[in-house]
Protein backbone atom coordinates (compact mmCIF):
# COMPACT_ATOMS: atom_id res chain seq x y z
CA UNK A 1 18.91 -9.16 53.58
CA UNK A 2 15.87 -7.71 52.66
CA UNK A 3 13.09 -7.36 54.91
CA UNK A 4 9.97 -7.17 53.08
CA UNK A 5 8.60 -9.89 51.55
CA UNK A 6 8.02 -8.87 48.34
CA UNK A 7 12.29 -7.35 47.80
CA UNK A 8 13.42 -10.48 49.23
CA UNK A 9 11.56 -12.93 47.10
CA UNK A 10 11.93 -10.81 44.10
CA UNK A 11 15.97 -11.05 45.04
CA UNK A 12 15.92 -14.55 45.37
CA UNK A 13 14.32 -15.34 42.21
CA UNK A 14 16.70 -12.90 40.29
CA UNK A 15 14.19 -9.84 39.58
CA UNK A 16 16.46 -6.98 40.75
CA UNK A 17 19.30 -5.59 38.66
CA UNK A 18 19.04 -2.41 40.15
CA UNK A 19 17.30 -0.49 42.78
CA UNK A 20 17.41 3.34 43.34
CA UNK A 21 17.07 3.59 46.96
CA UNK A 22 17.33 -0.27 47.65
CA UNK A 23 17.16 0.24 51.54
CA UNK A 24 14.04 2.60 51.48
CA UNK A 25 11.81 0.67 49.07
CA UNK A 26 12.38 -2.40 51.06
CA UNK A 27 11.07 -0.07 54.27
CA UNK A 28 8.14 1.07 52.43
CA UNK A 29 7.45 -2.39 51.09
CA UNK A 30 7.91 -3.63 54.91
CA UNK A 31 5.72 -0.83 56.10
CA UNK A 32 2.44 -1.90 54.54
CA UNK A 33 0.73 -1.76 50.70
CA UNK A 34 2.70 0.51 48.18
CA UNK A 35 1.79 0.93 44.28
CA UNK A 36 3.97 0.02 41.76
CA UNK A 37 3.81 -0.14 37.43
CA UNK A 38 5.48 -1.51 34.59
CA UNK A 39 4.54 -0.10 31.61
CA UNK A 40 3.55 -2.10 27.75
CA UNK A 41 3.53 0.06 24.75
CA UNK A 42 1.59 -1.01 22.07
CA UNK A 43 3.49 -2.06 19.25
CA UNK A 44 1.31 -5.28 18.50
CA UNK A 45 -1.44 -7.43 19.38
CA UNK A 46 0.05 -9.59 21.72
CA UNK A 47 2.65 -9.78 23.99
CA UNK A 48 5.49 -12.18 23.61
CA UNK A 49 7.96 -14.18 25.92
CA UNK A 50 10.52 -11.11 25.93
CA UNK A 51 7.49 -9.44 28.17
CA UNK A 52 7.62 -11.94 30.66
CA UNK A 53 9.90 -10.51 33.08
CA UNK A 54 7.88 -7.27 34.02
CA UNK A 55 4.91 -9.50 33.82
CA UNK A 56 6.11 -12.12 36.63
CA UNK A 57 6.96 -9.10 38.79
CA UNK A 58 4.07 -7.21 38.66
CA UNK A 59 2.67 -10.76 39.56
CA UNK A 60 5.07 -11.32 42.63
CA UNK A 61 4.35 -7.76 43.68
CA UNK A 62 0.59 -8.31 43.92
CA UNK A 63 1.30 -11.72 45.40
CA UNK A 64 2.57 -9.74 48.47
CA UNK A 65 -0.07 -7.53 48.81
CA UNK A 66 0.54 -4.68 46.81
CA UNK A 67 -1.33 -2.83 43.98
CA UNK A 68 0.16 -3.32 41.07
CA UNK A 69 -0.77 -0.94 37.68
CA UNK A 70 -0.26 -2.18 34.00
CA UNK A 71 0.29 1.13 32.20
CA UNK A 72 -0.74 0.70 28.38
CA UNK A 73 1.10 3.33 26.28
CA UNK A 74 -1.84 4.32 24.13
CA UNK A 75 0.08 7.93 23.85
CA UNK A 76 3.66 6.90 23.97
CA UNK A 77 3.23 3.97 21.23
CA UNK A 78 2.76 6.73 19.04
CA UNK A 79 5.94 8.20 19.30
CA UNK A 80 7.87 4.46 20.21
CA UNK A 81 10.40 4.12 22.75
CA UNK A 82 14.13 4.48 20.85
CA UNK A 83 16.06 2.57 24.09
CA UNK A 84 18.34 0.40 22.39
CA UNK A 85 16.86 0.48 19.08
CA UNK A 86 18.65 0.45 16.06
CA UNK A 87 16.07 2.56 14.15
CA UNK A 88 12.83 4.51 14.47
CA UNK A 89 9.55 2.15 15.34
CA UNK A 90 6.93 2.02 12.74
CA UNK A 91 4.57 4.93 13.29
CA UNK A 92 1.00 3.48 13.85
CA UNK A 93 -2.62 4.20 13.25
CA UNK A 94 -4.76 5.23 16.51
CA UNK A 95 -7.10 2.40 15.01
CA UNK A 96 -3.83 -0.53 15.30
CA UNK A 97 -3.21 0.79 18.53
CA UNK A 98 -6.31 0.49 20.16
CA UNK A 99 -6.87 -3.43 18.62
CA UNK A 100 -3.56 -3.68 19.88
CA UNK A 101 -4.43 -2.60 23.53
CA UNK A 102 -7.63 -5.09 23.79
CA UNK A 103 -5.09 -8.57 22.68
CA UNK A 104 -2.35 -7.21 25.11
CA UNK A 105 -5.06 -6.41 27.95
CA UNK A 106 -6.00 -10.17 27.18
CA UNK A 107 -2.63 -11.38 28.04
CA UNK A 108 -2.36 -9.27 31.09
CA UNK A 109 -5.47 -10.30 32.75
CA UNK A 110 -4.11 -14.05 32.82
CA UNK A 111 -1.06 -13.19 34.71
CA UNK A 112 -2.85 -10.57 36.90
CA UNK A 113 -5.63 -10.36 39.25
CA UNK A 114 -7.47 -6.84 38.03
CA UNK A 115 -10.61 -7.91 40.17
CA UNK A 116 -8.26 -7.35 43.27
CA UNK A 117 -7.14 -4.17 43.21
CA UNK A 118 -4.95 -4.51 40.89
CA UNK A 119 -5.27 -1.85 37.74
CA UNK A 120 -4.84 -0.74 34.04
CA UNK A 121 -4.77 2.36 32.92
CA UNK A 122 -3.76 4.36 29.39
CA UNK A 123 -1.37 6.87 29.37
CA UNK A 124 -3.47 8.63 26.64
CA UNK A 125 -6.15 9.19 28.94
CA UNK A 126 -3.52 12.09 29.89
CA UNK A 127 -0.97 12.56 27.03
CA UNK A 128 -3.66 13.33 24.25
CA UNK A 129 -4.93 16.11 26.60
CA UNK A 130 -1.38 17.79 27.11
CA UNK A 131 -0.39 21.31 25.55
CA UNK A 132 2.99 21.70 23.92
CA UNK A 133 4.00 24.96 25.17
CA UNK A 134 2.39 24.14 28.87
CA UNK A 135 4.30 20.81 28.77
CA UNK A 136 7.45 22.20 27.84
CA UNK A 137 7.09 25.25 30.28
CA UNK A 138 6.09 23.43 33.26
CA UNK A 139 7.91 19.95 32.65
CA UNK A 140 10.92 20.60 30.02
CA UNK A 141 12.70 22.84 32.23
CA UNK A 142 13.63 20.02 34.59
CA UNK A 143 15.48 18.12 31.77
CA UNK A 144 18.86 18.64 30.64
CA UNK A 145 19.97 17.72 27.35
CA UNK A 146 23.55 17.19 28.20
CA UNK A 147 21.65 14.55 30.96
CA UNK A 148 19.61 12.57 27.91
CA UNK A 149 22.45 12.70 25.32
CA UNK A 150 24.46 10.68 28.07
CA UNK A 151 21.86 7.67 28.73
CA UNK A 152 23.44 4.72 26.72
CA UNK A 153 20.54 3.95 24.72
CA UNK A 154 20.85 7.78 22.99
CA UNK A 155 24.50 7.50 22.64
CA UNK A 156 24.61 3.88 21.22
CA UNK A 157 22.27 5.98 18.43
CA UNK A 158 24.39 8.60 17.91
CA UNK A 159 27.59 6.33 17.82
CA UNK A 160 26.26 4.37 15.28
CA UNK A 161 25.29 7.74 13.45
CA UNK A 162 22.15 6.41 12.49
CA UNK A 163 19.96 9.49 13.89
CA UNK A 164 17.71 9.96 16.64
CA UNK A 165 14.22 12.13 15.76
CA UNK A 166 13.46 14.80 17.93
CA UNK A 167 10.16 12.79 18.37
CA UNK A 168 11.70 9.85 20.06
CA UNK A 169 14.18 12.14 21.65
CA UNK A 170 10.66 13.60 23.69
CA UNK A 171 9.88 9.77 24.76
CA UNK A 172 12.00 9.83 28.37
CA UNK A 173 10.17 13.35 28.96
CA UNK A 174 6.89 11.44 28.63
CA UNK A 175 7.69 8.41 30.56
CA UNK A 176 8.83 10.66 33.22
CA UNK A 177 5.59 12.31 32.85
CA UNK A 178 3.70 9.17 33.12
CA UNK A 179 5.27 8.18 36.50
CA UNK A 180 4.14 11.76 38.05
CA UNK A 181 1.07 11.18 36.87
CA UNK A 182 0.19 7.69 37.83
CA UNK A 183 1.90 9.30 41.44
CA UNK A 184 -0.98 11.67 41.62
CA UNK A 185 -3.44 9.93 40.21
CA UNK A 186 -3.23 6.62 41.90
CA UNK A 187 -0.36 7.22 44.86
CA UNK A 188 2.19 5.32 42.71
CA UNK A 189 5.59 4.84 44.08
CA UNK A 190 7.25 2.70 42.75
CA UNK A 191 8.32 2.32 38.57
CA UNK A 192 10.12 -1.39 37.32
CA UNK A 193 11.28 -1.80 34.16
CA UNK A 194 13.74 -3.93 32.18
CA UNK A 195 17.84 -2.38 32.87
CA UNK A 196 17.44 -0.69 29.41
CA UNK A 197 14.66 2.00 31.33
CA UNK A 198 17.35 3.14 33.77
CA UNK A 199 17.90 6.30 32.46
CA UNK A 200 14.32 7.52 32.00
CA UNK A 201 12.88 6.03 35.53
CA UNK A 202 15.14 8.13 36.65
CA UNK A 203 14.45 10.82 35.16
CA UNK A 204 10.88 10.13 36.18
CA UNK A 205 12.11 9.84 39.52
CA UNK A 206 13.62 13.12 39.75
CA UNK A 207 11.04 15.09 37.67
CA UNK A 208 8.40 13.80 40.97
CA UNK A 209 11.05 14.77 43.86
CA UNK A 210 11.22 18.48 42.10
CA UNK A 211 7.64 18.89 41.37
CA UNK A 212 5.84 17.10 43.49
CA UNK A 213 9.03 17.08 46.49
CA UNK A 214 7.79 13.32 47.39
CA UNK A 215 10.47 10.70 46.96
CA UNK A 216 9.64 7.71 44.57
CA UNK A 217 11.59 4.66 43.36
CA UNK A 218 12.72 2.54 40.45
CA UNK A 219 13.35 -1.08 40.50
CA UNK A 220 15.23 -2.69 37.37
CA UNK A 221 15.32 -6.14 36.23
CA UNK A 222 18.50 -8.02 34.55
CA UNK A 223 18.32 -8.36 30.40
CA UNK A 224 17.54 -12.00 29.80
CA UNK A 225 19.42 -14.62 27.64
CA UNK A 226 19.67 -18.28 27.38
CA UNK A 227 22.35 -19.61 27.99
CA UNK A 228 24.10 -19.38 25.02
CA UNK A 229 23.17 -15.93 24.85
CA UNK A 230 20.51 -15.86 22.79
CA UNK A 231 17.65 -13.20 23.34
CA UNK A 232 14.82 -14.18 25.17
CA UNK A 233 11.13 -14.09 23.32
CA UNK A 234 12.30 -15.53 19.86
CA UNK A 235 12.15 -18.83 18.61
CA UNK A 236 13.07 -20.31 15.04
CA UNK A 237 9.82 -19.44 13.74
CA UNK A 238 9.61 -15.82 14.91
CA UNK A 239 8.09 -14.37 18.38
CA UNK A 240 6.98 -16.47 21.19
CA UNK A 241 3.48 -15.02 21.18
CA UNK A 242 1.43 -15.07 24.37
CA UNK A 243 -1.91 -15.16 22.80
CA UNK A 244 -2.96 -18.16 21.37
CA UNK A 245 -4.29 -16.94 18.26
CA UNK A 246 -0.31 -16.25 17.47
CA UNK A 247 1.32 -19.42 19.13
CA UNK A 248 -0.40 -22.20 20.05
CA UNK A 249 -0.46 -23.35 23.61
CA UNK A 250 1.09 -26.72 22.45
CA UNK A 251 4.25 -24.42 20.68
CA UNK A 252 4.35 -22.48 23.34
CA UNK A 253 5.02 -25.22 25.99
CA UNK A 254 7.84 -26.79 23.30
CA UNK A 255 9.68 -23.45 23.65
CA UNK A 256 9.73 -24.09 27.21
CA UNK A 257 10.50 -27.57 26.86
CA UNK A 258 13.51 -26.63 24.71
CA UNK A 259 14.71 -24.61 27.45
CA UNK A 260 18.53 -25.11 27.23
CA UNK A 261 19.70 -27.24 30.49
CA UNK A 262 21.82 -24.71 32.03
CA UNK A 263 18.74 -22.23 32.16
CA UNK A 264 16.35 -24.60 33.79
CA UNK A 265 16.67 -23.37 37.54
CA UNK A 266 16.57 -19.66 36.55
CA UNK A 267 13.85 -20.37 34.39
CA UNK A 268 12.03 -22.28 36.82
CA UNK A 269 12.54 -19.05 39.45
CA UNK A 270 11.59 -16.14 36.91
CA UNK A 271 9.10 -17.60 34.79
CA UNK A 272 6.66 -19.94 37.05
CA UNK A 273 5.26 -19.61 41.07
CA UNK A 274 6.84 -22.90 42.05
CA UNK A 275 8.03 -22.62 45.83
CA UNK A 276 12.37 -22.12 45.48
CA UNK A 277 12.46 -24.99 48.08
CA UNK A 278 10.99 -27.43 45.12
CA UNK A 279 12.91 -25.37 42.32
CA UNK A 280 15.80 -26.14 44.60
CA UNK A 281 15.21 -29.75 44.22
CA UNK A 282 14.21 -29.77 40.42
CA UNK A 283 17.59 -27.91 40.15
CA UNK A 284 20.21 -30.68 41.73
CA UNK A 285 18.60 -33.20 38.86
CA UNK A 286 21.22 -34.16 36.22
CA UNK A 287 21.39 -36.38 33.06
CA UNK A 288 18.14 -37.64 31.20
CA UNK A 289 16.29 -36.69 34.47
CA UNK A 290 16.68 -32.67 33.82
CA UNK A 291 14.23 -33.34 31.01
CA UNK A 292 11.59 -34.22 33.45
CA UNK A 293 12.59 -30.83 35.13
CA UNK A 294 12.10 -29.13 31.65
CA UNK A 295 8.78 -30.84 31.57
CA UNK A 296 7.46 -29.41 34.65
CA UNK A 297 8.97 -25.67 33.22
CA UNK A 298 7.02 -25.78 30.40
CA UNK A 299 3.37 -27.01 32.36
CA UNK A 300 4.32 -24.48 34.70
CA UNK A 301 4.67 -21.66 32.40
CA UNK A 302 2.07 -22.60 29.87
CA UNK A 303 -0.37 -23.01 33.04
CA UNK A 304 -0.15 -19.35 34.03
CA UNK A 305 -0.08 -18.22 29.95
CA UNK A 306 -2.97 -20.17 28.63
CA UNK A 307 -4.69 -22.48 31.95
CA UNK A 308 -3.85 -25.67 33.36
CA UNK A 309 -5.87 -27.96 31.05
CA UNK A 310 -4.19 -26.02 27.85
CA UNK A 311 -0.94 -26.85 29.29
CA UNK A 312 -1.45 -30.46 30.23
CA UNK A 313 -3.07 -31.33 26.85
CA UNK A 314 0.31 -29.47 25.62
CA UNK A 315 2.51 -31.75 27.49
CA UNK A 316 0.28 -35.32 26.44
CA UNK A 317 0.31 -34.45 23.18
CA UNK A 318 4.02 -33.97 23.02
CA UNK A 319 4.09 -37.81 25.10
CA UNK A 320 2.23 -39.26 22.31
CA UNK A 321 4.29 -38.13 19.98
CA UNK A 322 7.58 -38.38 21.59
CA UNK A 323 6.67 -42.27 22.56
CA UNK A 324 4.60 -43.24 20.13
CA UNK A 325 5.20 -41.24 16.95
CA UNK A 326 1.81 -40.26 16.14
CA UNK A 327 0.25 -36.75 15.79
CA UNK A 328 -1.82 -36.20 18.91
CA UNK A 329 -4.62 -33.85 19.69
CA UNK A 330 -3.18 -30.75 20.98
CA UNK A 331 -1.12 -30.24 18.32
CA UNK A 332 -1.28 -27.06 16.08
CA UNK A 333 -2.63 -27.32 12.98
CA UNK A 334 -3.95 -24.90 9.90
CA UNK A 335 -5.78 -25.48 7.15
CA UNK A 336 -6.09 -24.60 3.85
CA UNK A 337 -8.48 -24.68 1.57
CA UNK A 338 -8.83 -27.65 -1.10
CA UNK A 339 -9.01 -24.79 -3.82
CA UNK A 340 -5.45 -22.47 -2.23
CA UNK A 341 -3.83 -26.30 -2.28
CA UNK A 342 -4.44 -27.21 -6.04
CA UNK A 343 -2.13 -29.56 -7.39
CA UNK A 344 0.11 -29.01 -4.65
CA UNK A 345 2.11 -26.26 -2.97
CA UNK A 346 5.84 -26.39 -2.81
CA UNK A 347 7.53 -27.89 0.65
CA UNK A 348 9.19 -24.76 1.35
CA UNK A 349 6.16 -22.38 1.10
CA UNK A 350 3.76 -24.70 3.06
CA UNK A 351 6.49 -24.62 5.60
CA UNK A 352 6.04 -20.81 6.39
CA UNK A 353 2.57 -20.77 5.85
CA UNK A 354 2.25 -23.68 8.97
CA UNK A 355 5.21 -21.15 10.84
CA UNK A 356 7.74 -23.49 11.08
CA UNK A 357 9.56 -21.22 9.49
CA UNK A 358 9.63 -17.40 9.51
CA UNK A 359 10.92 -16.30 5.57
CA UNK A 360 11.03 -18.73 2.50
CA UNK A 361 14.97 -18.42 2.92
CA UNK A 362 14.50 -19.96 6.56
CA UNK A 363 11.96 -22.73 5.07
CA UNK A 364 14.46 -23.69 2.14
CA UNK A 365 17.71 -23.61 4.79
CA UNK A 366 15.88 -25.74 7.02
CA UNK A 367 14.91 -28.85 4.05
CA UNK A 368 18.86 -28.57 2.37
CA UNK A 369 19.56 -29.32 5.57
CA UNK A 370 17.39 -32.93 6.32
CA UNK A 371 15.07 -30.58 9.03
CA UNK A 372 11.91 -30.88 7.39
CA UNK A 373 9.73 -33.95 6.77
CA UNK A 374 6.16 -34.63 5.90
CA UNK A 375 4.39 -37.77 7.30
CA UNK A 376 8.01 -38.34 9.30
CA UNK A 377 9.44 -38.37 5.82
CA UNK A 378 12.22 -36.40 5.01
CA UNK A 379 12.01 -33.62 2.04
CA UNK A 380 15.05 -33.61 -0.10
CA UNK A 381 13.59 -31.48 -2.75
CA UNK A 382 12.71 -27.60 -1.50
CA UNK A 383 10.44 -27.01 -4.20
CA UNK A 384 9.15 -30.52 -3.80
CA UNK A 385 4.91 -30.03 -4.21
CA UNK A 386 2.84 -31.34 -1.05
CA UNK A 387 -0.40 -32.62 -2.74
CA UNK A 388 -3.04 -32.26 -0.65
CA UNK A 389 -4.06 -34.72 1.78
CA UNK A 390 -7.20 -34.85 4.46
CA UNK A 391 -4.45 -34.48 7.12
CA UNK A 392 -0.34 -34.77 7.12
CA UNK A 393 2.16 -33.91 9.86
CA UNK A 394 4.92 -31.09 8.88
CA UNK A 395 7.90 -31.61 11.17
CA UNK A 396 11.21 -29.16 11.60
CA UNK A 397 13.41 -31.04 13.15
CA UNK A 398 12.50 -33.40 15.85
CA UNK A 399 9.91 -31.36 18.28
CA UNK A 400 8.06 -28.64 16.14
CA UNK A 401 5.43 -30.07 14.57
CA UNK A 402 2.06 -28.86 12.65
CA UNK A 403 -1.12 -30.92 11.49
CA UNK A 404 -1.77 -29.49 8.18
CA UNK A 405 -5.73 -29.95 7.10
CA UNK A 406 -7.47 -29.94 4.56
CA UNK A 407 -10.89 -27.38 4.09
C-alpha cells in the first residue's frame, strides 16, 4: 500500500504500469514536494485523446502538491521519436513546429495550473545549443548499442526489416539528455511516460546516476484500449482533437458518450477528477441506466477539455436531439460558401468535408451501407448531389451529426 498520496491515488485509478524504484518514489513523494515531467513532442497543432493519460497524471501529481513540468520537444520533434513506429515521422519545418507548440501549450494550460508552480519548458532551449563531438564525448560513452538494439521498440523495427535511421536511433540519447537536464535545471526527479518510454527513461535514469551520481525515477503508465481493443484517441472520423478548432466540444463529448459500457468505470477513474467513492457508485449501474453513467463521463471529460458551460451545452444539445429529433445549438456545423456549393456537391464529398468521414472511401462505405442521411433522410445514392440549402443536418449513423450552412 502506498503511502503517499499522490502513488496511491495514481494506483487506484490505474496510472502505474511500472515503477523503477516503486518503494523509494513513494518515500520521496511521502517526504514532501518532488518534480516530475512528461514530455509532448510536437508533431501537430493539437493534442488528441491518445495524450490524455500523461495529461491526467501530470494533473493528479500537481493535485498532491507537486511541481509538475510539461516538456515540449521543440528539439526532439525534429528528429521524431521511432518507439513503436512503423516508419520514420515526417521531418518538419522549425516554422510548423513552433505553431505547433503555441495550440499544444493551449491544450495544456486547461488541464494544468502553470500559475502555480507548475511549468513548461522546450527542450530546444538546450538541444539547439549542443555540440556533436562534446555530446558524444561526454554523453555517448554511457550508452551501449548492444543496450538500445535490445529495447522492443528498435527490435520490432529491425524485425520487420523496415530500417531504423541513425537519426532516430540518437532519439533515446536525447531523451535521456533531457531528463539530466530538466534534473539540473529545475531539481527534476521524477520522468512518466506511456509503457512504450521504458527503455529510454531508463536510460535517462542511468545516464543521471553516472553523471550526476543522484538517483532519479521513472513511472510508466498502461497502453490504453477500449474494450474491444481498439486504440485510444481515434474515432471514425480521424483524431479526437483536444482543441476545438479540430473537434468540436459537442463531438468531443459524443466520443465520450460512445464510450463502450465495459470501459465506463476505468474511464470514469483515468479520464475525469470524480471522487472513486462516486465512480464506485456510477460503476455498480447496469442496463439503460449505464447510459446516464456515460453521460456524466462525457460532461466530466469535456468539462476539464473545453469548460463546464462547453460541456453542458454539449450534453443539451445531444438531449434535444436524442428526444426530440431536432438539430440543437451546440451542434457542429461548417459552412460553405453559396459559390463552392453550386448546383450541388455530391453526398459523399460533403460528408468528408463536414468530417464525418475521414477519406472519400470512408464517406462512400458509410452511405452503401444506410449510415448517412440528410435532413434524417437516408442517402441511397453516393454520388447523390446535396443542393444547397440555408441549413440541413448531415447524420452518420445515429449520434454524429453536423449542421451544414450556407455562406
Amino acid at each position: 500500500m502506498a503511502k503517499s498520496e499522490f502513488l496511491a491515488e495514481a494506483k487506484a485509478r490505474g496510472f502505474v504500469f511500472q515503477c523503477t524504484d516503486e518503494e523509494a518514489l513513494d518515500a520521496a513523494c511521502a517526504a514532501g514536494p518532488i518534480a516530475g515531467y512528461a514530455g509532448f513532442d510536437l508533431t501537430a497543432d493539437s493534442l488528441h485523446v491518445g495524450h490524455m493519460i500523461p495529461i491526467m497524471l501530470l494533473r493528479l501529481f500537481q493535485k498532491h502538491g507537486h511541481k509538475p513540468v510539461a516538456l515540449m520537444g521543440g528539439g526532439t520533434t525534429r528528429i521524431g521519436d521511432p518507439s513503436f513506429r512503423e516508419e520514420a515521422r515526417q521531418l518538419l519545418s522549425d516554422e510548423q513546429i513552433g505553431k505547433n507548440l503555441i495550440g499544444i501549450r493551449k491544450n495544456l494550460e486547461a488541464f494544468i495550473d502553470f500559475s502555480a508552480g507548475a511549468e513548461l519548458v522546450n527542450n530546444a532551449d538546450w538541444l539547439d545549443q549542443l555540440s556533436y563531438i562534446a555530446l558524444l564525448r561526454e554523453v555517448g560513452v554511457h550508452f551501449s548499442v548492444n543496450r538500445m538494439l535490445s529495447f522492443d521498440s528498435v527490435k520490432q523495427r529491425l524485425d520487420r526489416e523496415q530500417g531504423l535511421t541513425f537519426l532516430e536511433f540518437n532519439y533515446s540519447i536525447l531523451q535521456s539528455y533531457d531528463f539530466r537536464e530538466l534534473n539540473r535545471r529545475l531539481g527534476v526527479v521524477l520522468q512518466m511516460g506511456g509503457s512504450d518510454q521504458w527503455g529510454n527513461i531508463v536510460s535517462g535514469i542511468e545516464l543521471v546516476r553516472r553523471t550526476e551520481q543522484k538517483g532519479v525515477f521513472g513511472l510508466t503508465t498502461p497502453l490504453i484500449t477500449t474494450a474491444s481493443g481498439a486504440k485510444m484517441g481515434k474515432s471514425a472520423a480521424g483524431a479526437v482533437w483536444l482543441s476545438a478548432e479540430k473537434l468540436s466540444p459537442y463531438n468531443y463529448w459524443q466520443f465520450w458518450r460512445n464510450t463502450e459500457d465495459a470501459d465506463v468505470g476505468r474511464f470514469l477513474k483515468l479520464f475525469t477528477d470524480l471522487p472513486l467513492d462516486e465512480i464506485a457508485r456510477l460503476e455498480t449501474l447496469g442496463g439503460a441506466e449505464i447510459n446516464h453513467a456515460k453521460i456524466i463521463l462525457a460532461t466530466e471529460a469535456t468539462t476539464l477539455a473545453h469548460g463546464r458551460a462547453a460541456a453542458e451545452e454539449a450534453a443539451e444539445a445531444a438531449r434535444k436531439l436524442f428526444e426530440q429529433g431536432v438539430a440543437a445549438e451546440g451542434l457542429p456545423s461548417i459552412t460553405i460558401p453559396e459559390a463552392e456549393f453550386g448546383e450541388g456537391i455530391p453526398a459523399f464529398a460533403l460528408f468528408v468535408k463536414a468530417g464525418l468521414a475521414a477519406t472519400n472511401g470512408e464517406a462512400r462505405r458509410l452511405i452503401r451501407g444506410g449510415g448517412g442521411r440528410v435532413d434524417d433522410v437516408v442517402i441511397v445514392d453516393e454520388a447523390q448531389l446535396i443542393t444547397p440549402k440555408p441549413e440541413q443536418k448531415l447524420s452518420a449513423g445515429k449520434k454524429h451529426h453536423v449542421l451544414v450552412k450556407l455562406g
